[in-house]
N, C-alpha and C. Protein backbone atom coordinates (compact mmCIF):
# COMPACT_ATOMS: atom_id res chain seq x y z
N UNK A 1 2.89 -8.03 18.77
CA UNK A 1 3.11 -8.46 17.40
C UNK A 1 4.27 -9.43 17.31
N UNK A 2 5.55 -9.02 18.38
CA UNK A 2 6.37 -10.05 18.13
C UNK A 2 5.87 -11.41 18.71
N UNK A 3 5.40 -11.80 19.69
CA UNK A 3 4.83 -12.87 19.97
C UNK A 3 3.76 -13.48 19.17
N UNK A 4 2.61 -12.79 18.00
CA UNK A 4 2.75 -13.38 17.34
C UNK A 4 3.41 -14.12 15.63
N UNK A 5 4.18 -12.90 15.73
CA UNK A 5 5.27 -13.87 14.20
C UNK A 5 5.97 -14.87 14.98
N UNK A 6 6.66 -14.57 16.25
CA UNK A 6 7.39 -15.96 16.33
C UNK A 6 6.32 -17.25 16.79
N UNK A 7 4.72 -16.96 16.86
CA UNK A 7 3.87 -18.05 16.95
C UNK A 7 4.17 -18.56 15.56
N UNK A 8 3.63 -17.40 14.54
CA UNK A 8 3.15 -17.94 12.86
C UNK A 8 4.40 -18.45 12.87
N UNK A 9 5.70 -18.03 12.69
CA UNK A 9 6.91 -18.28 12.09
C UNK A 9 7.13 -20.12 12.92
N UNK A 10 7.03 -20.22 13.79
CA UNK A 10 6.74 -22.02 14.57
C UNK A 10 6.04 -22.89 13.74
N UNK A 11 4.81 -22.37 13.54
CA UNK A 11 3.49 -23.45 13.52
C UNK A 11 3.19 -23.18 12.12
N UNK A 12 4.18 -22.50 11.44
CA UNK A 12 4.02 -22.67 9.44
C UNK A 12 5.46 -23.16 9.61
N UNK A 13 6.44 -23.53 9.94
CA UNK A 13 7.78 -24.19 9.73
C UNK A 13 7.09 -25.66 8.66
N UNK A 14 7.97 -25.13 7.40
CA UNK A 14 7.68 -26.45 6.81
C UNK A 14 6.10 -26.47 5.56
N UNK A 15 5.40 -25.46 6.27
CA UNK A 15 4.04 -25.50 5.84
C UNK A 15 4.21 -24.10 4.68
N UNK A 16 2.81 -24.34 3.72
CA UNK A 16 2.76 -23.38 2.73
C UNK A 16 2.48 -21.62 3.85
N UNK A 17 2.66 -20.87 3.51
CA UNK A 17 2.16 -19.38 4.46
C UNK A 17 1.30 -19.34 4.17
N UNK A 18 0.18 -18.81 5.27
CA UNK A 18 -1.20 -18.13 5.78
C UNK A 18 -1.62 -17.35 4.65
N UNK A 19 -0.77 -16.37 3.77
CA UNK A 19 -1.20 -15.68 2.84
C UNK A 19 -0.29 -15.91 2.10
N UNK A 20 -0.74 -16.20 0.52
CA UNK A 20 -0.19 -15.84 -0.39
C UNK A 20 0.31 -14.52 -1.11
N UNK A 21 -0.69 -13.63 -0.83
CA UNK A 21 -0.43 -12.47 -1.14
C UNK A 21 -1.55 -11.24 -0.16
N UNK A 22 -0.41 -10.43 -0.02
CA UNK A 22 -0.91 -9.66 1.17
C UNK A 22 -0.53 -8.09 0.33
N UNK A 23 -1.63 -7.67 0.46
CA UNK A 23 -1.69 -5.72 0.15
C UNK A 23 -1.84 -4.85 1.51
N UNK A 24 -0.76 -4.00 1.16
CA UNK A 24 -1.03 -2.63 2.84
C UNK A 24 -1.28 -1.30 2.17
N UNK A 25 -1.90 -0.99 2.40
CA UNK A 25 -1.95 0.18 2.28
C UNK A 25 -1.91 1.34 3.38
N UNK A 26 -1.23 2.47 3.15
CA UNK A 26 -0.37 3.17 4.22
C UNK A 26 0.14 2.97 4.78
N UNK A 27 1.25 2.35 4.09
CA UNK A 27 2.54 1.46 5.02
C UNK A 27 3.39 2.41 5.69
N UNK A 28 3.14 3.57 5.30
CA UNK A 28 4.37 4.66 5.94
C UNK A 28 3.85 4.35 7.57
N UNK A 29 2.68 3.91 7.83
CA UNK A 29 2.36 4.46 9.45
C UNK A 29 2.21 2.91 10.22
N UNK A 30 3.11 1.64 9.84
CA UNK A 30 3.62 0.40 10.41
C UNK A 30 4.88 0.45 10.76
N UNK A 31 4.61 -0.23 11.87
CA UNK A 31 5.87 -0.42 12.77
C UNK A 31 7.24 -1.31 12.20
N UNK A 32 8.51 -1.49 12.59
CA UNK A 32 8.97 -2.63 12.00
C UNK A 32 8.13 -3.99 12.78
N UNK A 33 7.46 -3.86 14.09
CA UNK A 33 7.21 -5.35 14.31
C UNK A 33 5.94 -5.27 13.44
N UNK A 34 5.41 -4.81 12.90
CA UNK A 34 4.38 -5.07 11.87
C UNK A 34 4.49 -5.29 10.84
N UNK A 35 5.83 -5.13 10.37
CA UNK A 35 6.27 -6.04 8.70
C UNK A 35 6.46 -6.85 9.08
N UNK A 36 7.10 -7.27 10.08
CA UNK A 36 8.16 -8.41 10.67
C UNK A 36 6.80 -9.10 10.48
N UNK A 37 5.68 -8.94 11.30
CA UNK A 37 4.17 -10.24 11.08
C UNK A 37 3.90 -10.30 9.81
N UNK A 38 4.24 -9.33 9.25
CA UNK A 38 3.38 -9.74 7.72
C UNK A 38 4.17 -10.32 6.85
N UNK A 39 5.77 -10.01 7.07
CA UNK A 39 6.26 -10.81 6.19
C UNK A 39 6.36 -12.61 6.74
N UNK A 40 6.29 -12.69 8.03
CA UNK A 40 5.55 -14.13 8.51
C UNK A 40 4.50 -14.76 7.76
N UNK A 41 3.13 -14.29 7.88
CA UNK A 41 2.22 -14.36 7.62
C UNK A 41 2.16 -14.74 5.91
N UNK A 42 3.36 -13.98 5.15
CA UNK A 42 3.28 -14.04 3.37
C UNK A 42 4.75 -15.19 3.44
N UNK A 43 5.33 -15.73 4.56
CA UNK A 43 6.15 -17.02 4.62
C UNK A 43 7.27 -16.49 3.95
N UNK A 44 8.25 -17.44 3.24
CA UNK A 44 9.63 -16.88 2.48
C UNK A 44 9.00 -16.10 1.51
N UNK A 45 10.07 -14.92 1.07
CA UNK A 45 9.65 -14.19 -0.38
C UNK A 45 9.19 -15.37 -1.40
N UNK A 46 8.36 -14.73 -2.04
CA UNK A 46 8.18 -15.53 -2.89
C UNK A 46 7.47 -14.10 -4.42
N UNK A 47 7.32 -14.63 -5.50
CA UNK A 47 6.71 -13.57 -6.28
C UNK A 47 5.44 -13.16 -6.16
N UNK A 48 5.29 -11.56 -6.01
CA UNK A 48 4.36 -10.41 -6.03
C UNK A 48 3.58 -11.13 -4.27
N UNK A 49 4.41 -11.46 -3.53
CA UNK A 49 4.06 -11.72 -1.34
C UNK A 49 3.22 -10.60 -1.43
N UNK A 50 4.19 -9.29 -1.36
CA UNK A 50 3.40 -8.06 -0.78
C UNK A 50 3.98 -7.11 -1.44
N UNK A 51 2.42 -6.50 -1.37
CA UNK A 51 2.11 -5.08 -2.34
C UNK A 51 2.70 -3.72 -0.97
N UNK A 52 2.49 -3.08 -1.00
CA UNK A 52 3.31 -2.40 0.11
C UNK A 52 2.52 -0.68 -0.56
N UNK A 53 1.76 -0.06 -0.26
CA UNK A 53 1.40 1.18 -0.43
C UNK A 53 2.10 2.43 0.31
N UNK A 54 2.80 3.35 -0.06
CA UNK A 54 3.07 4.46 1.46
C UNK A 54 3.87 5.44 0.70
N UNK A 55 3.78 6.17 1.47
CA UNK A 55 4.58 7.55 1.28
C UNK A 55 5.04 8.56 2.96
N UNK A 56 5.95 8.43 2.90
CA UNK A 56 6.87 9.16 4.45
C UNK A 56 6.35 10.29 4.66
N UNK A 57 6.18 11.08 3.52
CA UNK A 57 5.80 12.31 3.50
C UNK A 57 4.24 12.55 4.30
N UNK A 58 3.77 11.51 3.61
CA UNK A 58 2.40 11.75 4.64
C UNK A 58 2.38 10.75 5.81
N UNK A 59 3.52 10.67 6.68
CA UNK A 59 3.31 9.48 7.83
C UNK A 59 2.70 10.53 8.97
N UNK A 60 1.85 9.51 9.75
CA UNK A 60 1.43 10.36 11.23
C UNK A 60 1.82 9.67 12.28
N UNK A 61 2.86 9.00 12.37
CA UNK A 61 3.01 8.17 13.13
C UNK A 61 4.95 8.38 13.41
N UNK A 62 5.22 7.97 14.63
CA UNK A 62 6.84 7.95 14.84
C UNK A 62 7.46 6.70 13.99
N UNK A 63 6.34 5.77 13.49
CA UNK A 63 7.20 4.70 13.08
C UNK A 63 8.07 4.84 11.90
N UNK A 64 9.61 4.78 12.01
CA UNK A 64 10.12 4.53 11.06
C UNK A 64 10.65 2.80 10.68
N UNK A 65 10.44 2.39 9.76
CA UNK A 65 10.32 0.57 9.39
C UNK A 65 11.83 0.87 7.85
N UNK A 66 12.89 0.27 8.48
CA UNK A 66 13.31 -0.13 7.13
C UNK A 66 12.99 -1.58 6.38
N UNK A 67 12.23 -1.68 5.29
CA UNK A 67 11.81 -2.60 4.51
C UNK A 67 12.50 -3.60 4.42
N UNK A 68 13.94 -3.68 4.03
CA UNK A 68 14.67 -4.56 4.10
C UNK A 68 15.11 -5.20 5.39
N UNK A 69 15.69 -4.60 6.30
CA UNK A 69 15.39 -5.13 7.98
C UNK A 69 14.56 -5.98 8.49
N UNK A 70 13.25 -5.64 7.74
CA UNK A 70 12.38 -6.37 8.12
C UNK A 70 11.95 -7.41 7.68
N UNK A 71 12.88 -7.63 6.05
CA UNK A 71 12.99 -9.12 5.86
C UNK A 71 12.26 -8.93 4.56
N UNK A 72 11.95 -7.84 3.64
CA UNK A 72 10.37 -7.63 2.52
C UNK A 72 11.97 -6.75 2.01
N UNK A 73 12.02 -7.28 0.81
CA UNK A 73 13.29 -6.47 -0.28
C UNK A 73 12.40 -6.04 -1.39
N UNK A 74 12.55 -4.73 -1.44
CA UNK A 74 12.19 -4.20 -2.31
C UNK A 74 12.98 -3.53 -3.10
N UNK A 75 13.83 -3.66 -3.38
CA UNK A 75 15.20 -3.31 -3.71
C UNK A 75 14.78 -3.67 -5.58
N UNK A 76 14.86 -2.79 -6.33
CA UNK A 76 14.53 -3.08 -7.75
C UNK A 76 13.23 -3.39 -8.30
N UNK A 77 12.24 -3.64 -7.20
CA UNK A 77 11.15 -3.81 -7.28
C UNK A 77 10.40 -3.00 -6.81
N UNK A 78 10.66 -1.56 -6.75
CA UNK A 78 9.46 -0.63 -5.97
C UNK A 78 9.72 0.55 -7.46
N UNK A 79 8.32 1.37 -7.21
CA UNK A 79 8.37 2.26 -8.24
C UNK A 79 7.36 3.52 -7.40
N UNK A 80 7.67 4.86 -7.98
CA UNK A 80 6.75 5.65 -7.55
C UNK A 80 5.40 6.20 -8.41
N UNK A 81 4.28 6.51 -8.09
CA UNK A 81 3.71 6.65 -9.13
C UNK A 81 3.73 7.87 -9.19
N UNK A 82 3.10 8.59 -10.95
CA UNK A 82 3.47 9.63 -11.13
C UNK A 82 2.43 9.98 -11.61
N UNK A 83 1.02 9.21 -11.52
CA UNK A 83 -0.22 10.01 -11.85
C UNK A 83 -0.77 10.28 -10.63
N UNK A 84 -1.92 11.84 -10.25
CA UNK A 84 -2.17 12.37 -9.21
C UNK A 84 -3.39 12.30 -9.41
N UNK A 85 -4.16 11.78 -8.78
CA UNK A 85 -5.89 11.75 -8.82
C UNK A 85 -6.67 12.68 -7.46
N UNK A 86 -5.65 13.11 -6.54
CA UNK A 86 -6.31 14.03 -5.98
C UNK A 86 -6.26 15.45 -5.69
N UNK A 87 -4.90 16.15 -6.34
CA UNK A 87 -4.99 17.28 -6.22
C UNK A 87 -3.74 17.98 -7.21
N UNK A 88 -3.89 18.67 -7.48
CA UNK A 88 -2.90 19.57 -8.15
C UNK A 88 -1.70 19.80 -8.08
N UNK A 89 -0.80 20.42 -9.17
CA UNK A 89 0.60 20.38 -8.67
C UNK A 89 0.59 21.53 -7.96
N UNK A 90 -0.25 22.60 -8.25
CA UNK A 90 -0.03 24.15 -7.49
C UNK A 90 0.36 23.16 -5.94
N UNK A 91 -1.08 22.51 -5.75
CA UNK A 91 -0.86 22.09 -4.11
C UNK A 91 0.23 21.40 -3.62
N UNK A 92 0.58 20.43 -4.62
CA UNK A 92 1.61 19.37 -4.55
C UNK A 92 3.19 20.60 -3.93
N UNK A 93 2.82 21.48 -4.84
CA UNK A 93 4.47 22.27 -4.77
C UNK A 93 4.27 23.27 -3.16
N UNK A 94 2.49 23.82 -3.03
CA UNK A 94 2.65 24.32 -1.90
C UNK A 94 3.13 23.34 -0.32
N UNK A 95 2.85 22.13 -0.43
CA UNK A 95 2.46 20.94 0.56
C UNK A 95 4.42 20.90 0.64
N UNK A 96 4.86 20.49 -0.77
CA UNK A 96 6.45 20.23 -0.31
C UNK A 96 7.04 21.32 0.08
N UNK A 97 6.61 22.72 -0.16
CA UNK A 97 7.11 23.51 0.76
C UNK A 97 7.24 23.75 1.75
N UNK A 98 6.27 23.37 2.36
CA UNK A 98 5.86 23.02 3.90
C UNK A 98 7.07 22.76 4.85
N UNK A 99 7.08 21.33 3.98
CA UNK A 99 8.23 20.24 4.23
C UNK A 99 9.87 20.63 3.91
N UNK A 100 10.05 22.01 3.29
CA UNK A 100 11.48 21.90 2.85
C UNK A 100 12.08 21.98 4.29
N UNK A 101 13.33 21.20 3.92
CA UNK A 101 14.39 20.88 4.98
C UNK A 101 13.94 19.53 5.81
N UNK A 102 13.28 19.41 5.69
CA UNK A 102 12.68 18.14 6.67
C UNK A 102 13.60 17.04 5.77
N UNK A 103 14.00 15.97 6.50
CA UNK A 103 14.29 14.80 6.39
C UNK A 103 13.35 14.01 6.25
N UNK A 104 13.00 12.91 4.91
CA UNK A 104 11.78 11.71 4.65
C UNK A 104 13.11 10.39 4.33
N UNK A 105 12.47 9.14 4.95
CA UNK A 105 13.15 8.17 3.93
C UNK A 105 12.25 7.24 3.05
N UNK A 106 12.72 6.64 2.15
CA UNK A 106 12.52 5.73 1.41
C UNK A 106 11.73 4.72 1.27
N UNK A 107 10.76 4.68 3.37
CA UNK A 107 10.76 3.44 3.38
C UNK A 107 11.67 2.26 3.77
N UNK A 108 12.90 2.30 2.66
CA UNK A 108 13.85 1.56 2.89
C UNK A 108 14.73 2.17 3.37
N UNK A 109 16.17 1.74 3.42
CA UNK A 109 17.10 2.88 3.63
C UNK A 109 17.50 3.90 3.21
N UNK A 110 16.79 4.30 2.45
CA UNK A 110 17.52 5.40 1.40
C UNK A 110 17.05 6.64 2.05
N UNK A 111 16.59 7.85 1.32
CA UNK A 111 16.42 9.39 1.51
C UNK A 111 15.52 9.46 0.27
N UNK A 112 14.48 10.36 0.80
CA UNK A 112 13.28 10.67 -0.31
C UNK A 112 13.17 12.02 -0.12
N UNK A 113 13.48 12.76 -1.07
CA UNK A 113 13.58 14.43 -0.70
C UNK A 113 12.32 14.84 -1.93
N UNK A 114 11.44 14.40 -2.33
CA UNK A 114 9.98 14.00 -3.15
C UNK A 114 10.67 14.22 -4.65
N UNK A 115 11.36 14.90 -5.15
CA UNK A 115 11.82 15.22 -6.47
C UNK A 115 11.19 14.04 -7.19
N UNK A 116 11.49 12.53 -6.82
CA UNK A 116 11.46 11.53 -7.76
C UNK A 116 10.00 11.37 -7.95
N UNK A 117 8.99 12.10 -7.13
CA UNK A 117 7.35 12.54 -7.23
C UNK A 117 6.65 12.98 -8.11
N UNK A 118 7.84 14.11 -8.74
CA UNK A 118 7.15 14.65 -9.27
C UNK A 118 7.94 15.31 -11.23
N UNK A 119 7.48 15.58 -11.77
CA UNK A 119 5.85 16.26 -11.11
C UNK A 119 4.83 15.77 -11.43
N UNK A 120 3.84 15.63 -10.60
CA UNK A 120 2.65 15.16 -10.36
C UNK A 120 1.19 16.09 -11.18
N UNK A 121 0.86 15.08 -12.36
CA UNK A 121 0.22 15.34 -13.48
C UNK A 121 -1.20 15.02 -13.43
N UNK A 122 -2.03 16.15 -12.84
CA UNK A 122 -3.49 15.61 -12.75
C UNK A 122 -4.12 15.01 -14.05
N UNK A 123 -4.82 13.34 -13.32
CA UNK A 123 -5.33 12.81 -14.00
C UNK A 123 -6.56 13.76 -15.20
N UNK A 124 -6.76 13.36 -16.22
CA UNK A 124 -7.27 13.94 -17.59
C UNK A 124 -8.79 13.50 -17.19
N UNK A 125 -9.70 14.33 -18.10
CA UNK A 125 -11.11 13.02 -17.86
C UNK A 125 -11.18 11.78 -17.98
N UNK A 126 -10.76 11.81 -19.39
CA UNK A 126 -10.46 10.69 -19.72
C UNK A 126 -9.99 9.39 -19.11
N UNK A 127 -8.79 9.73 -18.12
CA UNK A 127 -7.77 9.13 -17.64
C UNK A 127 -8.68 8.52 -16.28
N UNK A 128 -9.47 9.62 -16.00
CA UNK A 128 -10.10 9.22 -14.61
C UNK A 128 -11.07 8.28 -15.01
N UNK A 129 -11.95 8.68 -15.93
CA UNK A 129 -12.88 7.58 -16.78
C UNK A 129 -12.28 6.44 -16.52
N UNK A 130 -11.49 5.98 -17.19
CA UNK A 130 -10.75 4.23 -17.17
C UNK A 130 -10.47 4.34 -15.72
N UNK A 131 -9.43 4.87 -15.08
CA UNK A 131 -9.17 4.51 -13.45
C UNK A 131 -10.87 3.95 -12.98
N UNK A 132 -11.95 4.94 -12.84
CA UNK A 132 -12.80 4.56 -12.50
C UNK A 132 -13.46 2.94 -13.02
N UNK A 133 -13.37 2.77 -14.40
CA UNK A 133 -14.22 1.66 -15.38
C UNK A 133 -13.07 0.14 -14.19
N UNK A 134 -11.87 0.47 -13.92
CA UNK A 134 -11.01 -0.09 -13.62
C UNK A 134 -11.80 -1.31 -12.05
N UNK A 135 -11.46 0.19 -11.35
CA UNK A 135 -12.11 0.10 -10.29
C UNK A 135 -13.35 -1.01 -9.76
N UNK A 136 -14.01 -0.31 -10.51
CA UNK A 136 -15.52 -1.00 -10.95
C UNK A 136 -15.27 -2.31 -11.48
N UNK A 137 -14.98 -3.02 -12.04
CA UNK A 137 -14.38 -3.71 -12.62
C UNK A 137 -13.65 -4.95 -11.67
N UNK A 138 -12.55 -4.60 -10.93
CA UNK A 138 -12.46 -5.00 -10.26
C UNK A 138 -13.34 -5.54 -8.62
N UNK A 139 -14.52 -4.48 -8.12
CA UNK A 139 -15.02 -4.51 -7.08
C UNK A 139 -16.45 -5.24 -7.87
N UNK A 140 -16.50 -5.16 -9.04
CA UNK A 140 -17.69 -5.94 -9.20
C UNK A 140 -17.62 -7.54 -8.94
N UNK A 141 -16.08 -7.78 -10.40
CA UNK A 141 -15.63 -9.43 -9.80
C UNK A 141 -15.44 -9.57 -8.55
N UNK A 142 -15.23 -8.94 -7.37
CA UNK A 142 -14.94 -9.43 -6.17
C UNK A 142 -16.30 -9.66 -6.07
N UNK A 143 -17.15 -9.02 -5.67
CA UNK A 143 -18.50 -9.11 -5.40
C UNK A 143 -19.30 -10.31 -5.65
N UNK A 144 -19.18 -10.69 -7.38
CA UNK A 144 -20.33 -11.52 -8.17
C UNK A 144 -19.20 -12.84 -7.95
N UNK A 145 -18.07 -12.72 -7.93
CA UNK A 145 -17.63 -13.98 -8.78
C UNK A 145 -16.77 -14.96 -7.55
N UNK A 146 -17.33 -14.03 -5.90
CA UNK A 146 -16.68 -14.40 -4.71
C UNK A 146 -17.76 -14.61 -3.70
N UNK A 147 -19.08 -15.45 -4.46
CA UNK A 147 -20.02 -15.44 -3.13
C UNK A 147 -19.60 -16.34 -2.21
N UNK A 148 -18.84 -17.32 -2.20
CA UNK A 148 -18.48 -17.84 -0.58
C UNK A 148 -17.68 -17.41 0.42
N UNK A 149 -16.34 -16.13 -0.22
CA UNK A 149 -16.42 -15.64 0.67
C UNK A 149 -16.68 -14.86 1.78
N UNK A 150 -17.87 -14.10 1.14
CA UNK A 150 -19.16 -14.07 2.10
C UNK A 150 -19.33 -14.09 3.19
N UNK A 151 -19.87 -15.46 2.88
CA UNK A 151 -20.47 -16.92 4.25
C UNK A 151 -18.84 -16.79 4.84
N UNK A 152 -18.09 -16.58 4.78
CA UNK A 152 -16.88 -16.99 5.80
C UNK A 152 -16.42 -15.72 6.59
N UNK A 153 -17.37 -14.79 6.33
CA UNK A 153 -16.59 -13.21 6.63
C UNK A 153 -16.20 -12.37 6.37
N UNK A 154 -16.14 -12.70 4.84
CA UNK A 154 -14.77 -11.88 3.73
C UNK A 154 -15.60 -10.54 3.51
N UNK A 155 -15.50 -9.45 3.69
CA UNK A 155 -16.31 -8.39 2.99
C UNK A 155 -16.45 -7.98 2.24
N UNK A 156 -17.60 -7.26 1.61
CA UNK A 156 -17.96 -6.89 0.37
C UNK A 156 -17.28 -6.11 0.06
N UNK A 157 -17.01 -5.13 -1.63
CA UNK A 157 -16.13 -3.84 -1.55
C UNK A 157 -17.89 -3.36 -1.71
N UNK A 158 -17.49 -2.05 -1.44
CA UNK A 158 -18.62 -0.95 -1.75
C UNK A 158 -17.88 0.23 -2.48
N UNK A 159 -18.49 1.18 -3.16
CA UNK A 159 -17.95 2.24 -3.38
C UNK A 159 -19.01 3.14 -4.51
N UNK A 160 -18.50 4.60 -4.03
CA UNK A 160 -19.20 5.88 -4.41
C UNK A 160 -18.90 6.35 -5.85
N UNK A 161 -19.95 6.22 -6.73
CA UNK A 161 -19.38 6.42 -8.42
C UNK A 161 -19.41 7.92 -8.22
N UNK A 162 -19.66 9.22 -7.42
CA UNK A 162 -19.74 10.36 -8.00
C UNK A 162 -19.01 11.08 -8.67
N UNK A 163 -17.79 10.54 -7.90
CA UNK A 163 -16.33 11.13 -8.37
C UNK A 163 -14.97 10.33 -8.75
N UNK A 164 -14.29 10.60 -9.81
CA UNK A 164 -13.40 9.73 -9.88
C UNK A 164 -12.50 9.78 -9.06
N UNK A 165 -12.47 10.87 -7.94
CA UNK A 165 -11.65 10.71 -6.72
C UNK A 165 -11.92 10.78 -5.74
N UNK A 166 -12.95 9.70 -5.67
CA UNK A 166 -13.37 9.27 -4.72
C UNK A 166 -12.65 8.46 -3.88
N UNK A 167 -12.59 8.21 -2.25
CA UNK A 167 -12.55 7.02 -1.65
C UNK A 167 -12.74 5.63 -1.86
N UNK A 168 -12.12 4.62 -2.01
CA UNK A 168 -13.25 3.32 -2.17
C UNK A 168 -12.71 2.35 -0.74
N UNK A 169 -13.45 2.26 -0.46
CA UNK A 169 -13.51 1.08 1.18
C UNK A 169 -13.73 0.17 1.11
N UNK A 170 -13.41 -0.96 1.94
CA UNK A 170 -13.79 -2.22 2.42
C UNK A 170 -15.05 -1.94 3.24
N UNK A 171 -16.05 -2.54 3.39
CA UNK A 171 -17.06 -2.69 4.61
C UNK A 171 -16.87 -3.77 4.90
């Protein structure tokens, strides 16, 4: 990975970046040389580069990445969310028990001991209704209103209406 940011970081000197805007999701389980490419790849900061998804608490991986180190400041610009679409607080409170005493960070440099999590308020019908209409919504315009990228590779979204907490994937 480091060989290639210091390729991208060469051969965009000067030039607009490869991506304008780049989304991760489960960032807790990237390396620092894997921000280090992506913040290459999204060129100097610039507004809303990268979306950044993660939580420490659920990492499976040894990687710890401080955000800022790696050149992606999120410093005033990160928030946690506080609606729960997949499980309960009973579980939420059994799961951090698990975890008491354990050390999580931030992501960045800081310390995440989950408090600022919670508490975690299962989504309403209602609530899931719109998340879902949302969803949909979004994966349809990708679909109808993006046929060339297509022809270039780009993949379709797909996804399962049964449940509003459901999975939704790339194919």
């Amino acid at each position: 990975m480091n060989e290639c940011r210091q390729f991208i970081t060469h051969e965009q000197s000067g030039r607009p970046p490869l991506y304008q805007f780049i989304v991760v999701d489960e960032g807790q389980d990237l390396s620092p040389s894997a921000y280090r490419l992506l913040r290459a790849m999204a060129g100097e900061e610039h507004r809303n580069d990268l979306f950044i998804v993660g939580d420490a608490h659920q990492r499976i991986y040894g990687h710890r990445a401080s955000l800022s180190s790696c050149g992606i400041n999120i410093r005033g610009r990160s928030s946690y969310l506080r609606v729960n679409y997949r499980t309960t607080e009973e579980i939420r409170k059994w799961a951090f028990g698990l975890l008491k005493g354990l050390s999580f960070d931030d992501l960045d440099d800081g310390f995440d001991d989950g408090t600022r999590a919670c508490p975690c308020y299962m989504a309403s019908g209602l609530l899931s209704r719109i998340f879902n209409l949302q969803i949909r919504s979004l994966i349809t315009f990708w679909n109808k209103s993006c046929p060339l990228l297509n022809r270039v590779g780009c993949p379709k979204v797909f996804a399962s209406w049964a449940e509003p907490t459901q999975l939704y994937r790339i194919m």
